[in-house]
C-alpha atoms as a PDB file:
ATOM      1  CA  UNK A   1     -28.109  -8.989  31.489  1.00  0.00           C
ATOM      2  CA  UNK A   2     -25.889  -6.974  33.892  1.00  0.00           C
ATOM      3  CA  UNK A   3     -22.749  -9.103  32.223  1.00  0.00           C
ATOM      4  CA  UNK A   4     -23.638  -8.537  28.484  1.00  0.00           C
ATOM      5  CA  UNK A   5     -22.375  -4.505  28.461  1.00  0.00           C
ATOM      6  CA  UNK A   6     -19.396  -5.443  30.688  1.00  0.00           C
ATOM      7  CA  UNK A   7     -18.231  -8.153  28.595  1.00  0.00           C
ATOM      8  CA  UNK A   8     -18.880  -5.517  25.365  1.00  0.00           C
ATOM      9  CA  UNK A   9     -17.187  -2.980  26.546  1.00  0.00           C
ATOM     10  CA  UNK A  10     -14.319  -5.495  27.742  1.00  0.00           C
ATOM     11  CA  UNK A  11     -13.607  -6.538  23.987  1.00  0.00           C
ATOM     12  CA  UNK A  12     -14.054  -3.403  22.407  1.00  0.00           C
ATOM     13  CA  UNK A  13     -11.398  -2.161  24.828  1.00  0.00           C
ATOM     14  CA  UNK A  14      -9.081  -5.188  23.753  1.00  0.00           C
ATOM     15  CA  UNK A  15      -9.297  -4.591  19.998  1.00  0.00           C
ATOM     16  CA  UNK A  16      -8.624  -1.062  20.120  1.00  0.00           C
ATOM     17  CA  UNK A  17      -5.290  -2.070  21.929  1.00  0.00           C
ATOM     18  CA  UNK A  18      -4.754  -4.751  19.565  1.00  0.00           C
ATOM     19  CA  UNK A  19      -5.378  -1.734  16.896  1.00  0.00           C
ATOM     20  CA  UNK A  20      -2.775   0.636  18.827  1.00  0.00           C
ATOM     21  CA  UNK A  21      -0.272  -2.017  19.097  1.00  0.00           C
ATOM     22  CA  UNK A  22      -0.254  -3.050  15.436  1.00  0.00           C
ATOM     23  CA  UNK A  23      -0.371   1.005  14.650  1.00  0.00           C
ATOM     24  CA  UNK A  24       2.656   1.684  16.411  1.00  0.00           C
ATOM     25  CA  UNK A  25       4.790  -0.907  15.562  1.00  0.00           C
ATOM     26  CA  UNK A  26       4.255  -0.619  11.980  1.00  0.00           C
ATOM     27  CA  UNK A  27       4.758  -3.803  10.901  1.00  0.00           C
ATOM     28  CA  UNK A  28       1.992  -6.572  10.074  1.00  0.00           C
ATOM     29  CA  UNK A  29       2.925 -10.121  10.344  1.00  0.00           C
ATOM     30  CA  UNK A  30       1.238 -11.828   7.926  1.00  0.00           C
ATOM     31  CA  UNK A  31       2.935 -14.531   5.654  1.00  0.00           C
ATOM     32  CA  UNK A  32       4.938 -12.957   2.350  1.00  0.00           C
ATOM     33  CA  UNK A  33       2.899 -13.742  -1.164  1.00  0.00           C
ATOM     34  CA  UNK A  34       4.851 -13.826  -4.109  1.00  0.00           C
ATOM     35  CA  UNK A  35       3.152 -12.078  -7.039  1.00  0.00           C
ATOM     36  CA  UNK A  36       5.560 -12.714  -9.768  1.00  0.00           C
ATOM     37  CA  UNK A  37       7.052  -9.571 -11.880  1.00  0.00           C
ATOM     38  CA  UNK A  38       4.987  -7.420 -13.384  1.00  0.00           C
ATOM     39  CA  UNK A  39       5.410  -7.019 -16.930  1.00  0.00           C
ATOM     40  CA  UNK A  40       7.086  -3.832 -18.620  1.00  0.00           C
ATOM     41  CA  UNK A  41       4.072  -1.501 -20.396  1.00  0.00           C
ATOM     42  CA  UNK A  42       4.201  -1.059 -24.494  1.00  0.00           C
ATOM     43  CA  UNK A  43       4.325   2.512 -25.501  1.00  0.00           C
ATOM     44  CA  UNK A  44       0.343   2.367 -25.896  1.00  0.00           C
ATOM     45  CA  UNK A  45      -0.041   3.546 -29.178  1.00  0.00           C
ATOM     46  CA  UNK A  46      -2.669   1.704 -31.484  1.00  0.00           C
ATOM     47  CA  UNK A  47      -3.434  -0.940 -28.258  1.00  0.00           C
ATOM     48  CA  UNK A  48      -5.824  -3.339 -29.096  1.00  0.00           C
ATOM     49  CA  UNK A  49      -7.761  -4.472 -26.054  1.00  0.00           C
ATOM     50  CA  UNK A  50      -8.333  -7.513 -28.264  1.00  0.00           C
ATOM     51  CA  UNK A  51      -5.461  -9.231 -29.221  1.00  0.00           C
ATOM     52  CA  UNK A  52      -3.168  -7.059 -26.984  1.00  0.00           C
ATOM     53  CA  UNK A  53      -1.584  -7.954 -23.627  1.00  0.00           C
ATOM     54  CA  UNK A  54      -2.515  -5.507 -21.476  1.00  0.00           C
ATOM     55  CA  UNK A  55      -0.259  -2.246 -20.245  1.00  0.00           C
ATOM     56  CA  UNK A  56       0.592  -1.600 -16.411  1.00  0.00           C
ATOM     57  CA  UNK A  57       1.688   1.321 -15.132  1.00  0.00           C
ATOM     58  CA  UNK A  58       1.749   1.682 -11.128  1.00  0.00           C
ATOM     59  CA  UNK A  59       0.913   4.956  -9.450  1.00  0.00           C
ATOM     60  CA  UNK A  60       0.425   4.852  -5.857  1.00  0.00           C
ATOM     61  CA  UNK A  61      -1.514   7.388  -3.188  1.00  0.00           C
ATOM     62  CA  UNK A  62      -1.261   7.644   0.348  1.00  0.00           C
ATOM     63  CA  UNK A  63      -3.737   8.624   2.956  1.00  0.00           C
ATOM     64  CA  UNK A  64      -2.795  10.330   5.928  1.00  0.00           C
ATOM     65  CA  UNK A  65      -2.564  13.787   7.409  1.00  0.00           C
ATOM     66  CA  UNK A  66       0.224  15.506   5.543  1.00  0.00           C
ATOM     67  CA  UNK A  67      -0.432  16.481   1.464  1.00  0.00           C
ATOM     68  CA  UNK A  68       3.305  16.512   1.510  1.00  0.00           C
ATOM     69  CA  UNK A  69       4.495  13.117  -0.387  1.00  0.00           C
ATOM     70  CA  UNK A  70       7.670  13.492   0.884  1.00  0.00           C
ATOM     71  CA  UNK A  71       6.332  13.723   4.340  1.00  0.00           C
ATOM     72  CA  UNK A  72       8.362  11.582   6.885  1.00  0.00           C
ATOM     73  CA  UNK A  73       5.262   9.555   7.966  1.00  0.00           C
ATOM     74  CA  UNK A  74       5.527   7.694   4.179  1.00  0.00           C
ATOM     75  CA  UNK A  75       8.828   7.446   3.946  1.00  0.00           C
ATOM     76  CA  UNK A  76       8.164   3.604   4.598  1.00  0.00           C
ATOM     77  CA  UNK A  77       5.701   3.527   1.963  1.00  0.00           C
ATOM     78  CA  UNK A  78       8.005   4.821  -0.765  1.00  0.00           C
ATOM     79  CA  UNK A  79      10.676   2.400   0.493  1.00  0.00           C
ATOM     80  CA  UNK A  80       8.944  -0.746  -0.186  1.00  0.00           C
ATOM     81  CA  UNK A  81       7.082   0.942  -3.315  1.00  0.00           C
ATOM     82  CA  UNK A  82      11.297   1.254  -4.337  1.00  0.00           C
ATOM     83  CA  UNK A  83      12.006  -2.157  -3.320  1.00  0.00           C
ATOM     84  CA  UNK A  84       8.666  -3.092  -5.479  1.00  0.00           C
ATOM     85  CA  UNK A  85      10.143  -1.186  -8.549  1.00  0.00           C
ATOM     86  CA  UNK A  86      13.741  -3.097  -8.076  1.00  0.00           C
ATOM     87  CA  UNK A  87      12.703  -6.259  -7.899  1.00  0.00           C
ATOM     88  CA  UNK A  88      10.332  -5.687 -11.274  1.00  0.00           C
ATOM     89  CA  UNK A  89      13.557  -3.876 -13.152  1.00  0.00           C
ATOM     90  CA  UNK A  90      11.348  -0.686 -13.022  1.00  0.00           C
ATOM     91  CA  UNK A  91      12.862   2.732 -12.298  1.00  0.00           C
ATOM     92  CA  UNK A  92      11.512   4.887  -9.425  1.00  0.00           C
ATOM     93  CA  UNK A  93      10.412   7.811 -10.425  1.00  0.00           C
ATOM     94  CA  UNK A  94       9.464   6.968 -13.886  1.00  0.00           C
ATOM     95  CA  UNK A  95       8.049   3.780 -14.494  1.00  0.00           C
ATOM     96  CA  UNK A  96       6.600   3.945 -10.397  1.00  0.00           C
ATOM     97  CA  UNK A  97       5.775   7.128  -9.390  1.00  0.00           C
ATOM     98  CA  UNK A  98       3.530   8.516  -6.222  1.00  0.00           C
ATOM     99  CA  UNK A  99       0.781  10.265  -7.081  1.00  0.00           C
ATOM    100  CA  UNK A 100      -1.099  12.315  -4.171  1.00  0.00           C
ATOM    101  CA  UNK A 101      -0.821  12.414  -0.603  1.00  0.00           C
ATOM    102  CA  UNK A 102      -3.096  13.628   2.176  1.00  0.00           C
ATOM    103  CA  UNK A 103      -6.854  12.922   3.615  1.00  0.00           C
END
């Protein structure tokens, strides 16, 4: 019984450094999926759900502490959203575009 907290508080200490260690390096190392390309949207007009394939667009948000999107802090964000948007023939900007920013 005198063990049981100790050995709590013990891990709880080691996954919050696991947690700060994967924070600041920024980088998770988990194995690459391949999702394919993403198909270009129709204009829209007069879809039929259907017989229709359906329409992507891709907006993306980020959380975090600034409501500027061009903050820094997601500059990393809107480099692999740009490397999403070459690799699918998409233009940045227009065809993937951020959306909002902040908490």
């Amino acid at each position: 019984m005198i063990l049981a907290p100790l050995a709590v508080g013990f891990m709880l200490n080691v996954i919050i450094d696991i947690g700060k260690v994967l924070h600041n390096s920024g980088v998770l190392d988990f194995p690459v999926e391949e999702i394919g390309r993403v198909p270009f949207c129709n204009p829209g007009y007069g879809w039929n759900p259907n017989s229709d394939e359906p329409c992507l667009s891709v907006g993306y948000s980020m959380i975090g502490s600034s409501k500027d999107i061009e903050s820094k802090q997601y500059k990393r964000y809107h480099d692999l959203m740009s490397i999403f948007a070459t690799n699918n023939g998409f233009e940045m900007g227009k065809d993937v575009k951020p959306l909002t920013a902040g908490s």
